[in-house]
N, C-alpha and C. Protein backbone atom coordinates (compact mmCIF):
# COMPACT_ATOMS: atom_id res chain seq x y z
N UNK A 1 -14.08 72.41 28.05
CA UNK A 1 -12.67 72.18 27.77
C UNK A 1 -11.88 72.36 29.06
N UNK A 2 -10.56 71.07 29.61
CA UNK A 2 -10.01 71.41 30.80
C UNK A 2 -8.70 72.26 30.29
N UNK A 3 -8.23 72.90 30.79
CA UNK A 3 -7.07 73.71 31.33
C UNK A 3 -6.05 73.15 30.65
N UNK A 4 -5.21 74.27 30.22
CA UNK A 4 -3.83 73.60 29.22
C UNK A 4 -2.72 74.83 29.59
N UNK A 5 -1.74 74.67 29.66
CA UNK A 5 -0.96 75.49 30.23
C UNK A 5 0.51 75.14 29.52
N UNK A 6 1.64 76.28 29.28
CA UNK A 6 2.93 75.79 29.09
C UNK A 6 3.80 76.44 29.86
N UNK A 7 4.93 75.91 30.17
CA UNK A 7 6.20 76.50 30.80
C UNK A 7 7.47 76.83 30.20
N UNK A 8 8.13 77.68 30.25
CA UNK A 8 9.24 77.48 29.57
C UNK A 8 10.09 77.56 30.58
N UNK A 9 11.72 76.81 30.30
CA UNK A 9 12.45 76.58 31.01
C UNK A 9 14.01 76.36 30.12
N UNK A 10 15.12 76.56 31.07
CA UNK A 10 16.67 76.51 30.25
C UNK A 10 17.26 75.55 31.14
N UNK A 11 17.90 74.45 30.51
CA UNK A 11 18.70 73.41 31.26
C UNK A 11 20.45 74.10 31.90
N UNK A 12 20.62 73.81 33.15
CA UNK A 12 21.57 74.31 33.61
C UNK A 12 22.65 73.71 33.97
N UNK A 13 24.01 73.87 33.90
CA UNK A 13 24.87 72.90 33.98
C UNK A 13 24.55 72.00 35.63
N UNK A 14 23.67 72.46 36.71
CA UNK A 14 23.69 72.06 37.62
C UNK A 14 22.06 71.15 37.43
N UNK A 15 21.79 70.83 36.32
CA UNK A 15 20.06 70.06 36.34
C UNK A 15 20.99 69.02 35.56
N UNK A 16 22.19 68.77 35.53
CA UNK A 16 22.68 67.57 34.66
C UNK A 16 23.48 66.83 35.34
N UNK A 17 24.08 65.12 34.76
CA UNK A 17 24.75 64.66 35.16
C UNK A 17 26.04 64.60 34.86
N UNK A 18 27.01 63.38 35.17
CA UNK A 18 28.21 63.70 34.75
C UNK A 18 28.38 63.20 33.13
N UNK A 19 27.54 62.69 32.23
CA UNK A 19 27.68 62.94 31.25
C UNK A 19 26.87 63.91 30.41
N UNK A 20 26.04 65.11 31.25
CA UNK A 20 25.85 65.94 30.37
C UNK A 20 24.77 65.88 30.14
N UNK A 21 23.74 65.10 30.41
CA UNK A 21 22.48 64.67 29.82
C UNK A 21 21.71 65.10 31.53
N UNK A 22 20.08 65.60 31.46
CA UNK A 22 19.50 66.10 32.57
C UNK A 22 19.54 64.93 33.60
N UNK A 23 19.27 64.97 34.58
CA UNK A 23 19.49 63.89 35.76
C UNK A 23 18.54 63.57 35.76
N UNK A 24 17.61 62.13 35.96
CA UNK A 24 16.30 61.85 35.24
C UNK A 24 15.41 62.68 36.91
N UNK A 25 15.55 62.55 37.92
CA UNK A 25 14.96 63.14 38.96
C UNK A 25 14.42 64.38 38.40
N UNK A 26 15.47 65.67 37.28
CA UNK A 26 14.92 67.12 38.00
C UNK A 26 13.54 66.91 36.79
N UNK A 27 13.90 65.79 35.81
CA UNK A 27 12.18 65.97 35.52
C UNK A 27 11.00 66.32 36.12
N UNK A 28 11.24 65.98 37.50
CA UNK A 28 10.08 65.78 38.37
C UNK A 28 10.01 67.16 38.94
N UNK A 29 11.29 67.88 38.66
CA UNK A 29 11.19 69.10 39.58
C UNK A 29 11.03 70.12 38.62
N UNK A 30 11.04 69.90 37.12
CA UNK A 30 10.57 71.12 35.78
C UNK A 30 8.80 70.67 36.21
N UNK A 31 8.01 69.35 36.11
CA UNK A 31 6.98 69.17 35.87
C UNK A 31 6.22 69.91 37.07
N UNK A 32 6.97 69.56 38.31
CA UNK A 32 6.32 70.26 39.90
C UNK A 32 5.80 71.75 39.79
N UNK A 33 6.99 72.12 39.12
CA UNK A 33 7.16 73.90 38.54
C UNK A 33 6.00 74.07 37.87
N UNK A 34 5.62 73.20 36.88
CA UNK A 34 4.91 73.73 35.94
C UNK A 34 3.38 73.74 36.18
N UNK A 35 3.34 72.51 36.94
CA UNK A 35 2.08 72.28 37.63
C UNK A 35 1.99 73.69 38.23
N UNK A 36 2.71 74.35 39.44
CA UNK A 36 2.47 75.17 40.40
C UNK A 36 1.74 76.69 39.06
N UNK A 37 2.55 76.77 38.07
CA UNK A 37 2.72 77.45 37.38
C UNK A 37 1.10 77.62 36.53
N UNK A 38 0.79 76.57 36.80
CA UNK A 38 -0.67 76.03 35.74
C UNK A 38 -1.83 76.61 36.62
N UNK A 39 -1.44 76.31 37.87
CA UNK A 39 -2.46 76.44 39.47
C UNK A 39 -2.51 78.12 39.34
N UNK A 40 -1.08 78.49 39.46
CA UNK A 40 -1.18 79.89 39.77
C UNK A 40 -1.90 80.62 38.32
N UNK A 41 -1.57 80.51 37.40
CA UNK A 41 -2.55 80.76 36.08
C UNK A 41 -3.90 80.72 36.15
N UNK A 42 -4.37 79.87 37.03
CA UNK A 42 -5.63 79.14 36.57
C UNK A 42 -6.47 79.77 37.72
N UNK A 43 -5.88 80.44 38.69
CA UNK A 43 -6.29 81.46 39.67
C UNK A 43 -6.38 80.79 41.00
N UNK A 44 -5.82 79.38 41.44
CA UNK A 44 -5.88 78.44 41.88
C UNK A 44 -4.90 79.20 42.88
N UNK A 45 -5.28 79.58 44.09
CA UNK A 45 -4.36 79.87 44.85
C UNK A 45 -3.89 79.01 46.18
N UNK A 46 -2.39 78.34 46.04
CA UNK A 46 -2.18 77.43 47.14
C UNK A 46 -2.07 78.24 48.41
N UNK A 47 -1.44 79.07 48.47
CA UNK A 47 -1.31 79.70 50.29
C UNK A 47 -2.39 79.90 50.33
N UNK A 48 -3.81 80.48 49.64
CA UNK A 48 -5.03 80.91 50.60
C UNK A 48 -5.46 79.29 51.29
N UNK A 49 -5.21 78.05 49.91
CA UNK A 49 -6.01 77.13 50.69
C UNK A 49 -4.88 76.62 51.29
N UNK A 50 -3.45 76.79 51.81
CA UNK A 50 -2.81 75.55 52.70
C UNK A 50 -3.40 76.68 54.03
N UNK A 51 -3.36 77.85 53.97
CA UNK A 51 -4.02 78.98 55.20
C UNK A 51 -5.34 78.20 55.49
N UNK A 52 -6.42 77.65 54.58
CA UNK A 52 -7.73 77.51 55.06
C UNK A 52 -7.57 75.15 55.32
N UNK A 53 -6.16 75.20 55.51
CA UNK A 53 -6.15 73.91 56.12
C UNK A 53 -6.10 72.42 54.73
N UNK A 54 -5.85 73.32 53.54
CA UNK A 54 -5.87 72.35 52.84
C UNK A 54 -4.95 72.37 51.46
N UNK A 55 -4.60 71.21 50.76
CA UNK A 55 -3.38 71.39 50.27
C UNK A 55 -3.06 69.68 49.22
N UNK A 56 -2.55 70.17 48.01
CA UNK A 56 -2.58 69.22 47.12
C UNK A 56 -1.27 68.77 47.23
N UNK A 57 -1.48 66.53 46.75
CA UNK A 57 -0.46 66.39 47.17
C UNK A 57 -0.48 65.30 45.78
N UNK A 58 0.49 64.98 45.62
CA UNK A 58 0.67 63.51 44.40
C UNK A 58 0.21 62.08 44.71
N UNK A 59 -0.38 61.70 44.42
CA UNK A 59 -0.88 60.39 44.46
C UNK A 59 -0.54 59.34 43.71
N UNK A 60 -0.25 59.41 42.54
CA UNK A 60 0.44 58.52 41.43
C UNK A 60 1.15 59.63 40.55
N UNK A 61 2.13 58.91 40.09
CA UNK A 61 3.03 59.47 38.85
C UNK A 61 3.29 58.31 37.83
N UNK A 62 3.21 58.14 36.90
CA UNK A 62 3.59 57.34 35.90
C UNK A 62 4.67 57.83 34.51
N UNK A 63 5.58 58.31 34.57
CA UNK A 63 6.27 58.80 33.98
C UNK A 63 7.64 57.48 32.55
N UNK A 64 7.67 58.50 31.81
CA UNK A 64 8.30 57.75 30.66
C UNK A 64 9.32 58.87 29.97
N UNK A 65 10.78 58.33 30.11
CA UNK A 65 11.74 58.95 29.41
C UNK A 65 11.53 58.63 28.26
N UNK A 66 11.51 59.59 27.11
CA UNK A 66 11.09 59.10 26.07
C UNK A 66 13.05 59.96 24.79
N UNK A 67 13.66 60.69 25.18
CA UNK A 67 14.96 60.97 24.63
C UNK A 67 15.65 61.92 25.82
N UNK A 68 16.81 62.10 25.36
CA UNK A 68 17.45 63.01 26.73
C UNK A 68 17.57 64.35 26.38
N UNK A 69 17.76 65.38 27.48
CA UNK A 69 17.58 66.87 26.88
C UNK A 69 19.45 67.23 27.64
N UNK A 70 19.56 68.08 27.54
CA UNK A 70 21.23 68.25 27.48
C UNK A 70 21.16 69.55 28.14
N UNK A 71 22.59 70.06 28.67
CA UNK A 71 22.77 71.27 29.32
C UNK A 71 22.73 72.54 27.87
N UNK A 72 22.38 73.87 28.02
CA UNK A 72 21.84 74.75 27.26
C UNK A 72 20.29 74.53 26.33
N UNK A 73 19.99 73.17 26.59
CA UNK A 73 18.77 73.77 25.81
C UNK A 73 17.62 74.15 26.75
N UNK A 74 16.86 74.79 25.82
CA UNK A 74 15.33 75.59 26.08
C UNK A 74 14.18 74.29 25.67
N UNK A 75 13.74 74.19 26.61
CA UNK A 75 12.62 73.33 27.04
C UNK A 75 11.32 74.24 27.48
N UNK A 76 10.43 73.20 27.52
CA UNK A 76 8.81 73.63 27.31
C UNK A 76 7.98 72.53 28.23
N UNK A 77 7.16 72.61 29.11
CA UNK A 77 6.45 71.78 29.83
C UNK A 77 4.73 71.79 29.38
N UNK A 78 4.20 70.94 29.02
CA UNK A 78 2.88 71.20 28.69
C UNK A 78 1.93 70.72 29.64
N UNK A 79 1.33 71.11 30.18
CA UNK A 79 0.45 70.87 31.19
C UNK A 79 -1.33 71.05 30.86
N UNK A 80 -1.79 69.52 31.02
CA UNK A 80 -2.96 69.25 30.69
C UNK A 80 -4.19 69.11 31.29
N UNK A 81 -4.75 69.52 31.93
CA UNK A 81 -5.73 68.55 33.10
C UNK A 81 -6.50 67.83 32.15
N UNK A 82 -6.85 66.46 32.64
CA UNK A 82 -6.73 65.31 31.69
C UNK A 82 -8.26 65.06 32.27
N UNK A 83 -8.68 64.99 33.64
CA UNK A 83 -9.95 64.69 34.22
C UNK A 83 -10.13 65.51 35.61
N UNK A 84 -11.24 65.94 36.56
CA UNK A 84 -11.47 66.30 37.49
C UNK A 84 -12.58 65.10 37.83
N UNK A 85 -11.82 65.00 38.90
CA UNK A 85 -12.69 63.64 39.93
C UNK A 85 -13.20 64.37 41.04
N UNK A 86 -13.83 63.67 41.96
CA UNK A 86 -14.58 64.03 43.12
C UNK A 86 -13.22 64.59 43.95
N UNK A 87 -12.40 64.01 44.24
CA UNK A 87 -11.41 64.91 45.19
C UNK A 87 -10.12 65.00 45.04
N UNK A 88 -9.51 64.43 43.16
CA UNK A 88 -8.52 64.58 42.67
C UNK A 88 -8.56 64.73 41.23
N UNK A 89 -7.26 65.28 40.74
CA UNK A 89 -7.43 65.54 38.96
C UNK A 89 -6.14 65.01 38.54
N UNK A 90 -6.69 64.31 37.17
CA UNK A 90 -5.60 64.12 36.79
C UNK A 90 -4.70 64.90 35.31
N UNK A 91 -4.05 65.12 35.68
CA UNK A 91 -2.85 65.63 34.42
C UNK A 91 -2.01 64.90 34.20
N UNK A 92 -1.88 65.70 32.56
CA UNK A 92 -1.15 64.88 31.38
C UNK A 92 0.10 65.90 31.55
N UNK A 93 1.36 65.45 31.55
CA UNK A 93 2.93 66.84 31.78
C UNK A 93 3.76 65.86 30.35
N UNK A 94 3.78 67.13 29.32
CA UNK A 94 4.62 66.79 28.78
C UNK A 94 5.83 67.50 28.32
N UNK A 95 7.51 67.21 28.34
CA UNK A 95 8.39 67.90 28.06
C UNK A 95 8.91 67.82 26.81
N UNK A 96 8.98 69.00 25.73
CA UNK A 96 9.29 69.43 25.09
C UNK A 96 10.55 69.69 24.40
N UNK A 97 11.71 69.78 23.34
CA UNK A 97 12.29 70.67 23.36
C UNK A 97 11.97 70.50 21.69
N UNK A 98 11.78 72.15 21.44
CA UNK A 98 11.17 72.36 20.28
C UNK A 98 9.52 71.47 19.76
N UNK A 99 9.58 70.76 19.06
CA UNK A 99 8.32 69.61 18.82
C UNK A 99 8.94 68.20 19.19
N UNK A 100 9.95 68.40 20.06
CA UNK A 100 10.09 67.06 20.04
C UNK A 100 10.09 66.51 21.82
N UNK A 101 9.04 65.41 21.60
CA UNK A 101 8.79 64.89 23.07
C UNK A 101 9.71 64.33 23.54
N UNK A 102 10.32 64.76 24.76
CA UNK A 102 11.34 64.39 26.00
C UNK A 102 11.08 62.94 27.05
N UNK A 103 9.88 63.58 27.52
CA UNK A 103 9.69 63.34 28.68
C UNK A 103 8.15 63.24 28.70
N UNK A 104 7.19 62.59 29.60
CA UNK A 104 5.85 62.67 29.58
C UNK A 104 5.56 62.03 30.74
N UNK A 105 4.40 62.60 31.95
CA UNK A 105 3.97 61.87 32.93
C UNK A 105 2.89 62.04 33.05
N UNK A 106 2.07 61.30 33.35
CA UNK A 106 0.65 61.14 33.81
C UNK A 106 0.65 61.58 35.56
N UNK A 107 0.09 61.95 35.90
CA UNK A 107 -0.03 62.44 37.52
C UNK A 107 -1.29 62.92 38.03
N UNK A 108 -1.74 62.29 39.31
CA UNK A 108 -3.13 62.35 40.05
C UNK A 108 -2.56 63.41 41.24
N UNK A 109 -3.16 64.16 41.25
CA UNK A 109 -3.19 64.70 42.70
C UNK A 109 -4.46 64.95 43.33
N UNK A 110 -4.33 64.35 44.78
CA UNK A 110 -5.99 65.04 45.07
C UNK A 110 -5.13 66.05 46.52
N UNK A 111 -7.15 66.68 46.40
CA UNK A 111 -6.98 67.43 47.46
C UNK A 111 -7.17 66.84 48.86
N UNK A 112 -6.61 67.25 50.12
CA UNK A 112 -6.25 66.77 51.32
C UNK A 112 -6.72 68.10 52.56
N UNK A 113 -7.63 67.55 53.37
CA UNK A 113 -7.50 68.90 54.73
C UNK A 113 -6.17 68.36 55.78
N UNK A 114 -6.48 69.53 56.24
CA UNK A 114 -4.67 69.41 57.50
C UNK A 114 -4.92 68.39 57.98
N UNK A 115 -6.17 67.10 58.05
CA UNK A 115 -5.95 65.72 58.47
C UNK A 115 -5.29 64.65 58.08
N UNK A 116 -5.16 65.30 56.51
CA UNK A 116 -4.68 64.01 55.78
C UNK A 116 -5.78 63.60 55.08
N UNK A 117 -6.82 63.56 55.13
CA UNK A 117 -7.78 63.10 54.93
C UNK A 117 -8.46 63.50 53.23
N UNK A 118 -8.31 62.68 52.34
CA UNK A 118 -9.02 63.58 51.23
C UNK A 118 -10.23 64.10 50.92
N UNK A 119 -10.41 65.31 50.64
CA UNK A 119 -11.67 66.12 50.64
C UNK A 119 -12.00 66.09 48.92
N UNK A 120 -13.03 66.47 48.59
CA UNK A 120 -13.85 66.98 47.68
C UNK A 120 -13.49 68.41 46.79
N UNK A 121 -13.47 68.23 45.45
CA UNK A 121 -12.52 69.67 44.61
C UNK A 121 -13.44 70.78 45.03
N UNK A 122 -13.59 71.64 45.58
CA UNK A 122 -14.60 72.90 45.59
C UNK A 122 -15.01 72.96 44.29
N UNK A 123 -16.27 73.87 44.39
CA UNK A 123 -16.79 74.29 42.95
C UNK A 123 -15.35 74.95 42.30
N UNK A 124 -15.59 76.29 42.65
CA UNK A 124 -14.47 77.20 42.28
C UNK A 124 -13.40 76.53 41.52
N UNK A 125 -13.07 75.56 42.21
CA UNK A 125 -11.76 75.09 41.67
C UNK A 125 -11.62 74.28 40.70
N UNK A 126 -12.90 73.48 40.59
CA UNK A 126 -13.59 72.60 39.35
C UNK A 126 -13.23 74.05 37.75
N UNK A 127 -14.14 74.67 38.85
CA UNK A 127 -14.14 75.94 37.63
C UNK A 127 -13.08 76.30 36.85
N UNK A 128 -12.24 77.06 37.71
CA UNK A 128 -11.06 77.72 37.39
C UNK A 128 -10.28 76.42 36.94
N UNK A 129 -10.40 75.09 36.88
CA UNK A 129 -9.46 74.18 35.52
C UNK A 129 -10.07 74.16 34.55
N UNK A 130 -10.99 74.65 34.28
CA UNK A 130 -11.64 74.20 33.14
C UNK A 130 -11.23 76.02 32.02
N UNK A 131 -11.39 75.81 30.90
CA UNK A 131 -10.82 77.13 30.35
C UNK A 131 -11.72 77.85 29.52
């Protein structure tokens, strides 16, 4: 079984626009959160590996507004790992408020050394997504 994770989060008068409804961008910046949030859970530590020269980056996003979420509510991010590939994984991010779906993106990230260059998931890290 891969890795499943949730976030919780409160919409702020400054994550909205001028009519009140979230600005479709900070989606990207609740899902970023939640990812980091999933990593750090999952024992996945980014400073040891951006220290040992390596470091995850986005590769595709495919995302779908699916209703709008508003200033004061309490939101929920669900975070899925969907597959582990040779040197990227992909997750399923979906936003919440209460049972009702917001927001949803599909997203690849692989791993990268300080060349740029994409490397291979370590064992460990294969590991620690899986639950």
């Amino acid at each position: 079984m891969l890795k499943k994770s949730s976030y919780l989060l409160r919409i702020y008068y400054e994550d909205t626009d001028l009519a009140g409804i979230v600005y479709y961008a900070n989606y990207l910046k609740f899902i970023e959160r939640a990812r980091s949030e999933m990593l750090k859970e999952s024992s996945v530590d980014q400073i040891d590996l951006f220290k040992r020269g390596y470091f995850f980056v986005v590769v595709s996003l495919r995302a779908n507004y699916l209703k709008p979420a508003y200033f004061a509510d309490s939101l929920e991010v669900i975070t899925e790992v969907e597959k582990i590939n040779g040197a990227s994984i992909i997750l399923k991010q979906t936003v919440l408020r209460s049972e009702q779906e917001l927001f949803e993106a599909s997203i690849r990230l692989a791993l990268l050394d300080k060349f740029g260059k994409a490397v291979r998931l370590p064992a460990n890290i294969r590991q620690l997504l899986r639950s």
